[in-house]
PDB file of N, CA and C in Angstrom:
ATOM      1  N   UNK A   1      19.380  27.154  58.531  1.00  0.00           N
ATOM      2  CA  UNK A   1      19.436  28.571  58.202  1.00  0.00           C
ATOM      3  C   UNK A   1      20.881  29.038  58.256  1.00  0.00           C
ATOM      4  N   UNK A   2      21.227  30.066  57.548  1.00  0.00           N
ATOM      5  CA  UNK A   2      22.529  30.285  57.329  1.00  0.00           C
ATOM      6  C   UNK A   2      22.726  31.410  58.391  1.00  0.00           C
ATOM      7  N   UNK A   3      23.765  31.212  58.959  1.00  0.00           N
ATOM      8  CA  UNK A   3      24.530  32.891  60.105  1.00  0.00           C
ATOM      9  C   UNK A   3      24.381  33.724  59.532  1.00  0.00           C
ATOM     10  N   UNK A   4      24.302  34.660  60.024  1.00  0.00           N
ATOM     11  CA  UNK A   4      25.009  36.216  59.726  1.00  0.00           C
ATOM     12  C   UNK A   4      26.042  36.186  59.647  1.00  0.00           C
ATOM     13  N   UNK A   5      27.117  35.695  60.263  1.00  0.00           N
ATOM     14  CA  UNK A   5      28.463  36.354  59.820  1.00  0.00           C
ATOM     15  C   UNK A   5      28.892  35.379  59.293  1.00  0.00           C
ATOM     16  N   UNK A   6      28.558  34.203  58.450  1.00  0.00           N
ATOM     17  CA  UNK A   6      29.019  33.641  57.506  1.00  0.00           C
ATOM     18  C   UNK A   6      28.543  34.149  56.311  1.00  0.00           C
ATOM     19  N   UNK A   7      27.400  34.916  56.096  1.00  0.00           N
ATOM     20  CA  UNK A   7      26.742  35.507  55.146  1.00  0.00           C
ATOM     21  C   UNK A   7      27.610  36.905  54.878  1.00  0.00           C
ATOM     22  N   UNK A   8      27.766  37.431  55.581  1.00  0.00           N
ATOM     23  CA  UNK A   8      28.468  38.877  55.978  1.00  0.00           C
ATOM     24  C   UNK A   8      29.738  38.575  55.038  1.00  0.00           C
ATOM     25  N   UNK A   9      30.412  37.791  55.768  1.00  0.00           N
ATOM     26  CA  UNK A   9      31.925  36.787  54.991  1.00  0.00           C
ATOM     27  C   UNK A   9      31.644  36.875  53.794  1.00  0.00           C
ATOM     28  N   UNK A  10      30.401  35.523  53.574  1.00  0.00           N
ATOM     29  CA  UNK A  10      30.617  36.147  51.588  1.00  0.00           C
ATOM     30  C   UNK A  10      30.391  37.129  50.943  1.00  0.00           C
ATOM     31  N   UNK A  11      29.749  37.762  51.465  1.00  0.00           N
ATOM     32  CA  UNK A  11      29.226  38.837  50.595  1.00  0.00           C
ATOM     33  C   UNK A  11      30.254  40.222  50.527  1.00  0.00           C
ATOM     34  N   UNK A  12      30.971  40.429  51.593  1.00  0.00           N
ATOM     35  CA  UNK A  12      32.569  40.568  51.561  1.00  0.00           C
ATOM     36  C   UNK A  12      33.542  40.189  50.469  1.00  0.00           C
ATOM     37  N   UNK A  13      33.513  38.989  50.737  1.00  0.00           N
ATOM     38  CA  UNK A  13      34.637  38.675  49.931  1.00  0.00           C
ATOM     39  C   UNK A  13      34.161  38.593  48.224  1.00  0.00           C
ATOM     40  N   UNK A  14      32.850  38.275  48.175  1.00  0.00           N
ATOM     41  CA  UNK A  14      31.738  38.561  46.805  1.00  0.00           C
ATOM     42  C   UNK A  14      32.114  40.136  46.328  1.00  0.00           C
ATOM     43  N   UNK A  15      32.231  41.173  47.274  1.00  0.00           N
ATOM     44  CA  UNK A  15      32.123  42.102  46.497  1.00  0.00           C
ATOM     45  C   UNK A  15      33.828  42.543  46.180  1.00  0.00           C
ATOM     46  N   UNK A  16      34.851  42.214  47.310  1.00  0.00           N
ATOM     47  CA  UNK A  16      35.785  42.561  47.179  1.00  0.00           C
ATOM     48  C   UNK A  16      36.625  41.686  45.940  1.00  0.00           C
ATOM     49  N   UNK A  17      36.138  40.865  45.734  1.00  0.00           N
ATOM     50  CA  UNK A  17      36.598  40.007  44.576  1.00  0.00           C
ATOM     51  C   UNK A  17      36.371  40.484  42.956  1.00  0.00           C
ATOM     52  N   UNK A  18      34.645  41.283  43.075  1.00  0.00           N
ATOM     53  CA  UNK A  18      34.083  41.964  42.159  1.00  0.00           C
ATOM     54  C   UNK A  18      34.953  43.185  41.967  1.00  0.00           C
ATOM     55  N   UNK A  19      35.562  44.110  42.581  1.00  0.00           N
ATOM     56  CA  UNK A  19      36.159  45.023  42.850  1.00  0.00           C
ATOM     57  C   UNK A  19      37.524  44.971  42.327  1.00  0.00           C
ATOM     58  N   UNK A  20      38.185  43.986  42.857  1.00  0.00           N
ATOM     59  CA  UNK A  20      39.488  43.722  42.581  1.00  0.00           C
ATOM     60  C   UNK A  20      39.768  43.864  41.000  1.00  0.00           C
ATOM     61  N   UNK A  21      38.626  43.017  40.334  1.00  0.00           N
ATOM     62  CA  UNK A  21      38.846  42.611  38.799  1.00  0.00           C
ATOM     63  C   UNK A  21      37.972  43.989  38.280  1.00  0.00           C
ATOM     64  N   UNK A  22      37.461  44.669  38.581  1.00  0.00           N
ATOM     65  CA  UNK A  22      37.268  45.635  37.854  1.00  0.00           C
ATOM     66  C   UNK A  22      38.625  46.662  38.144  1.00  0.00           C
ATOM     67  N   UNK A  23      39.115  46.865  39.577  1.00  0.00           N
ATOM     68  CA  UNK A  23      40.222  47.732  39.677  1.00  0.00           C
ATOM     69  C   UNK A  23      41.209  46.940  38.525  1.00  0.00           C
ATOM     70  N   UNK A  24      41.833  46.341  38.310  1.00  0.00           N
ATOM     71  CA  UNK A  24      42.798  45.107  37.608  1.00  0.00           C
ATOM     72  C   UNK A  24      42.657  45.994  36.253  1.00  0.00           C
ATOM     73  N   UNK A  25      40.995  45.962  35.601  1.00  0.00           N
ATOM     74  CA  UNK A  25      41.066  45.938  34.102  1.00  0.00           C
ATOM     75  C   UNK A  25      40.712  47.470  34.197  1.00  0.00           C
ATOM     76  N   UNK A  26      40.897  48.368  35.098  1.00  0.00           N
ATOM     77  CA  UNK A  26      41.017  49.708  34.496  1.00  0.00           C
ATOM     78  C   UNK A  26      42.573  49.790  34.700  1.00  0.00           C
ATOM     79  N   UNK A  27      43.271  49.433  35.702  1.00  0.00           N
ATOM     80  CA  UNK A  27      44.770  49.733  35.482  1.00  0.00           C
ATOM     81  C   UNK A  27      45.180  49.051  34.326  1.00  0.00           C
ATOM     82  N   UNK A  28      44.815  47.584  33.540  1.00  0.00           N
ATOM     83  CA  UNK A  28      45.263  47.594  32.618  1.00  0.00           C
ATOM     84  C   UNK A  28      45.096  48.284  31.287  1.00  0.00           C
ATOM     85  N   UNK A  29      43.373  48.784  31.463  1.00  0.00           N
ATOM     86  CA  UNK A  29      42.892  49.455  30.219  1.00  0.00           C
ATOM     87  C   UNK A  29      44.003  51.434  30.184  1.00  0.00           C
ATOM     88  N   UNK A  30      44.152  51.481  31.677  1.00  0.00           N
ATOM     89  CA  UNK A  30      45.315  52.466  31.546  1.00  0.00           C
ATOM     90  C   UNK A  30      46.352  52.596  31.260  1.00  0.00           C
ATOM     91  N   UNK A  31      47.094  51.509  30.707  1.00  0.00           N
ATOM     92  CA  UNK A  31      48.288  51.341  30.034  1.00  0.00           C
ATOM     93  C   UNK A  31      47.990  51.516  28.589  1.00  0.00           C
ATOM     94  N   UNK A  32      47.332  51.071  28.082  1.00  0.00           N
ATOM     95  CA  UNK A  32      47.111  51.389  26.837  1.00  0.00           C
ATOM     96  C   UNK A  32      46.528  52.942  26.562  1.00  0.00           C
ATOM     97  N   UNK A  33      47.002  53.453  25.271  1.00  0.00           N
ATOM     98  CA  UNK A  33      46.720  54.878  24.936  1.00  0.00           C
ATOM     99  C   UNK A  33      45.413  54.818  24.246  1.00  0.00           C
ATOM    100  N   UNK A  34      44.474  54.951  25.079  1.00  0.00           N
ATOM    101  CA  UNK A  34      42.884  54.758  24.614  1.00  0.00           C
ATOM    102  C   UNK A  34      42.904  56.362  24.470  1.00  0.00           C
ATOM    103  N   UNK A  35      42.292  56.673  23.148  1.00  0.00           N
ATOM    104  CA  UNK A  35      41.801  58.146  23.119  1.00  0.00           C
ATOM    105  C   UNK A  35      40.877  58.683  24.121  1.00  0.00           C
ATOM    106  N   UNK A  36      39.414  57.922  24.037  1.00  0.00           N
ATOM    107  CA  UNK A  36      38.664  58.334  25.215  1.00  0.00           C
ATOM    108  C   UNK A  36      38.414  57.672  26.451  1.00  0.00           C
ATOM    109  N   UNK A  37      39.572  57.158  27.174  1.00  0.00           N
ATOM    110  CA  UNK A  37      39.947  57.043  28.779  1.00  0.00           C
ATOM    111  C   UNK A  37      41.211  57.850  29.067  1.00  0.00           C
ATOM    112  N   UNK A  38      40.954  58.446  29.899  1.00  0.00           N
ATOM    113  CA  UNK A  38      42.126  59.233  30.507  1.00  0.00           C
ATOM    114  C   UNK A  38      42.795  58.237  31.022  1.00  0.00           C
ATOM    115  N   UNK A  39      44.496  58.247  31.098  1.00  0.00           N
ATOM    116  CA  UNK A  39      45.608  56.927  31.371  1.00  0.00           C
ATOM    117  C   UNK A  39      45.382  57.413  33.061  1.00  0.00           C
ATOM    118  N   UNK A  40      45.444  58.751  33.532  1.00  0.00           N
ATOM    119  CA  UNK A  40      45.687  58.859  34.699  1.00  0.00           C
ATOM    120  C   UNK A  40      44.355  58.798  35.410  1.00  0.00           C
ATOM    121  N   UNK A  41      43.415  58.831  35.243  1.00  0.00           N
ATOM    122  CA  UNK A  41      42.370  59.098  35.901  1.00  0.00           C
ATOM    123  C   UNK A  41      42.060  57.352  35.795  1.00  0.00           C
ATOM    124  N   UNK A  42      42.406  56.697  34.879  1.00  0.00           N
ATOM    125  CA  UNK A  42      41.805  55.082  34.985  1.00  0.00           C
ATOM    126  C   UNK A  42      42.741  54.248  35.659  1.00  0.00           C
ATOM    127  N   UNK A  43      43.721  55.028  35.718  1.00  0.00           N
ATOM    128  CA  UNK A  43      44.960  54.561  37.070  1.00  0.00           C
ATOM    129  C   UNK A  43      44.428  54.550  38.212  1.00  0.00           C
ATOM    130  N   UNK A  44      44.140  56.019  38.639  1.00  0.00           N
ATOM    131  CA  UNK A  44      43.703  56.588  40.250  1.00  0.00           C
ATOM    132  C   UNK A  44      42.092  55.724  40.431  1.00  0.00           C
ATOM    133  N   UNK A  45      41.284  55.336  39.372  1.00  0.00           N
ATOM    134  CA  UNK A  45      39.802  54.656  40.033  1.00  0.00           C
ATOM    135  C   UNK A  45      40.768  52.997  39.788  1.00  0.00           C
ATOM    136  N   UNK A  46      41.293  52.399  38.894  1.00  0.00           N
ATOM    137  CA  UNK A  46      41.669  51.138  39.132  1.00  0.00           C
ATOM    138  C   UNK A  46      42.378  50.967  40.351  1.00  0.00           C
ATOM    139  N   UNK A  47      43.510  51.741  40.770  1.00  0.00           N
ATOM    140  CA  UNK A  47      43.731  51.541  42.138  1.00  0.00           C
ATOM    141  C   UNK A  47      42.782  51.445  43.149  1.00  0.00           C
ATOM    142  N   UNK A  48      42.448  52.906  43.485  1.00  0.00           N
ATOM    143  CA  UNK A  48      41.329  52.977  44.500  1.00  0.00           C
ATOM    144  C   UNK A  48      40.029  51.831  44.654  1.00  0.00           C
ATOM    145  N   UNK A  49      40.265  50.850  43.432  1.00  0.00           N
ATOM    146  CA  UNK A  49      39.285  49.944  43.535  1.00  0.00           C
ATOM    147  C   UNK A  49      39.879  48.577  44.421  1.00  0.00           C
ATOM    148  N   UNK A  50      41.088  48.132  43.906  1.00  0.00           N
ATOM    149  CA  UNK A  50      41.971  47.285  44.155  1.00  0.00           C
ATOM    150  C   UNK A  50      42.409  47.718  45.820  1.00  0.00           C
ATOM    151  N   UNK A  51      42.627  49.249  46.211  1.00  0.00           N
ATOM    152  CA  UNK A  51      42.567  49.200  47.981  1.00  0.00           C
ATOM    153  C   UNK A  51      41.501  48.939  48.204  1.00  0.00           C
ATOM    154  N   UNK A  52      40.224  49.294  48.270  1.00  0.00           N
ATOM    155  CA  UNK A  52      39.017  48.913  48.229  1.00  0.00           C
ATOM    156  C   UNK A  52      38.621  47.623  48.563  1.00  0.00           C
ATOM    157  N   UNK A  53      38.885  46.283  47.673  1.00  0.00           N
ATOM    158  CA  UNK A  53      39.250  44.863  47.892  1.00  0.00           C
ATOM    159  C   UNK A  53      39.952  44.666  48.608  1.00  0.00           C
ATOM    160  N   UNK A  54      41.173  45.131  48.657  1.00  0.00           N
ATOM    161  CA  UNK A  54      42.171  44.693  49.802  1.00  0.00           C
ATOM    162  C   UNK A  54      41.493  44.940  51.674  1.00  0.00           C
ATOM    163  N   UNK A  55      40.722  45.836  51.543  1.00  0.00           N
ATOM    164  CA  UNK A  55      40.416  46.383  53.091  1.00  0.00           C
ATOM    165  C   UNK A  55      39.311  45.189  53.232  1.00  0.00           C
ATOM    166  N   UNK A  56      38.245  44.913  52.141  1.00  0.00           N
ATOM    167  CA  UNK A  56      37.282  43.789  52.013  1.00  0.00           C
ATOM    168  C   UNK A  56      37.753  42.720  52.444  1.00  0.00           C
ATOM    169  N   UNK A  57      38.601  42.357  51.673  1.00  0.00           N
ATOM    170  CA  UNK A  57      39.573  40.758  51.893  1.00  0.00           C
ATOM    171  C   UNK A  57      39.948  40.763  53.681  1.00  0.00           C
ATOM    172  N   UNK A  58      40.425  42.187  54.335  1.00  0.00           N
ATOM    173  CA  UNK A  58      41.342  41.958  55.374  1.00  0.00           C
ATOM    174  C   UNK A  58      39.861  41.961  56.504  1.00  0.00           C
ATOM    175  N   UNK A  59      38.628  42.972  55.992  1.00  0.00           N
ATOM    176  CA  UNK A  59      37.953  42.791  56.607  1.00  0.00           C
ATOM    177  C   UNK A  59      36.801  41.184  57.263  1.00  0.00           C
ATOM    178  N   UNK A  60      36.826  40.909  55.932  1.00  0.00           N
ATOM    179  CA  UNK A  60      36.448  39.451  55.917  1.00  0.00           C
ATOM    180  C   UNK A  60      36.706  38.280  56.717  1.00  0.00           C
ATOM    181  N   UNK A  61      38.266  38.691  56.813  1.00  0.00           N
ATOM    182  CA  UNK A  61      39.326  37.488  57.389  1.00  0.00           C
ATOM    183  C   UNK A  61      38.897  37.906  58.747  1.00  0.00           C
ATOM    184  N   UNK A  62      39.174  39.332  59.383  1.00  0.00           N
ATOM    185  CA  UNK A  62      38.975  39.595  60.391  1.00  0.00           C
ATOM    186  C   UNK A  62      37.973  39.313  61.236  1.00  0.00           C
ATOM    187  N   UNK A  63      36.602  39.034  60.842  1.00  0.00           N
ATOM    188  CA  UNK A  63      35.198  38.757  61.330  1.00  0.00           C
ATOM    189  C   UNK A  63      35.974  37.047  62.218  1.00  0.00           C
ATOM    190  N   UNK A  64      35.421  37.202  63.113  1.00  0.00           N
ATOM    191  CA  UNK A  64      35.296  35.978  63.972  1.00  0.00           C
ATOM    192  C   UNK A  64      33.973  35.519  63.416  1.00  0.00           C
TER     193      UNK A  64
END
């Protein structure tokens, strides 16, 4: 049977990984002048996704 906090771990790093690459392709889809995406508003959720992952990743590591 599998742990809990090895399960916990992936599913962590499962979502923060999921996260990361969606934060990634709205900051990149915000560089480009898309008529209907706002550049700044697909900045501020691609970031906020990418800290998001980062706290995942640090949380992950952190679990004993």
């Amino acid at each position: 049977m599998i742990e809990v906090v090895l399960l916990t771990k992936v599913i962590l790093t499962m979502v923060g990984v999921i996260s990361s690459v969606y934060g990634v392709s709205y900051v990149i889809l915000g560089r480009f002048d898309i008529p209907f995406i706002p550049k700044k508003d697909s900045t501020i959720v691609g970031s906020m996704l990418i800290g998001i992952a980062l706290a995942l990743f640090i949380v992950s590591a952190v679990i004993p």
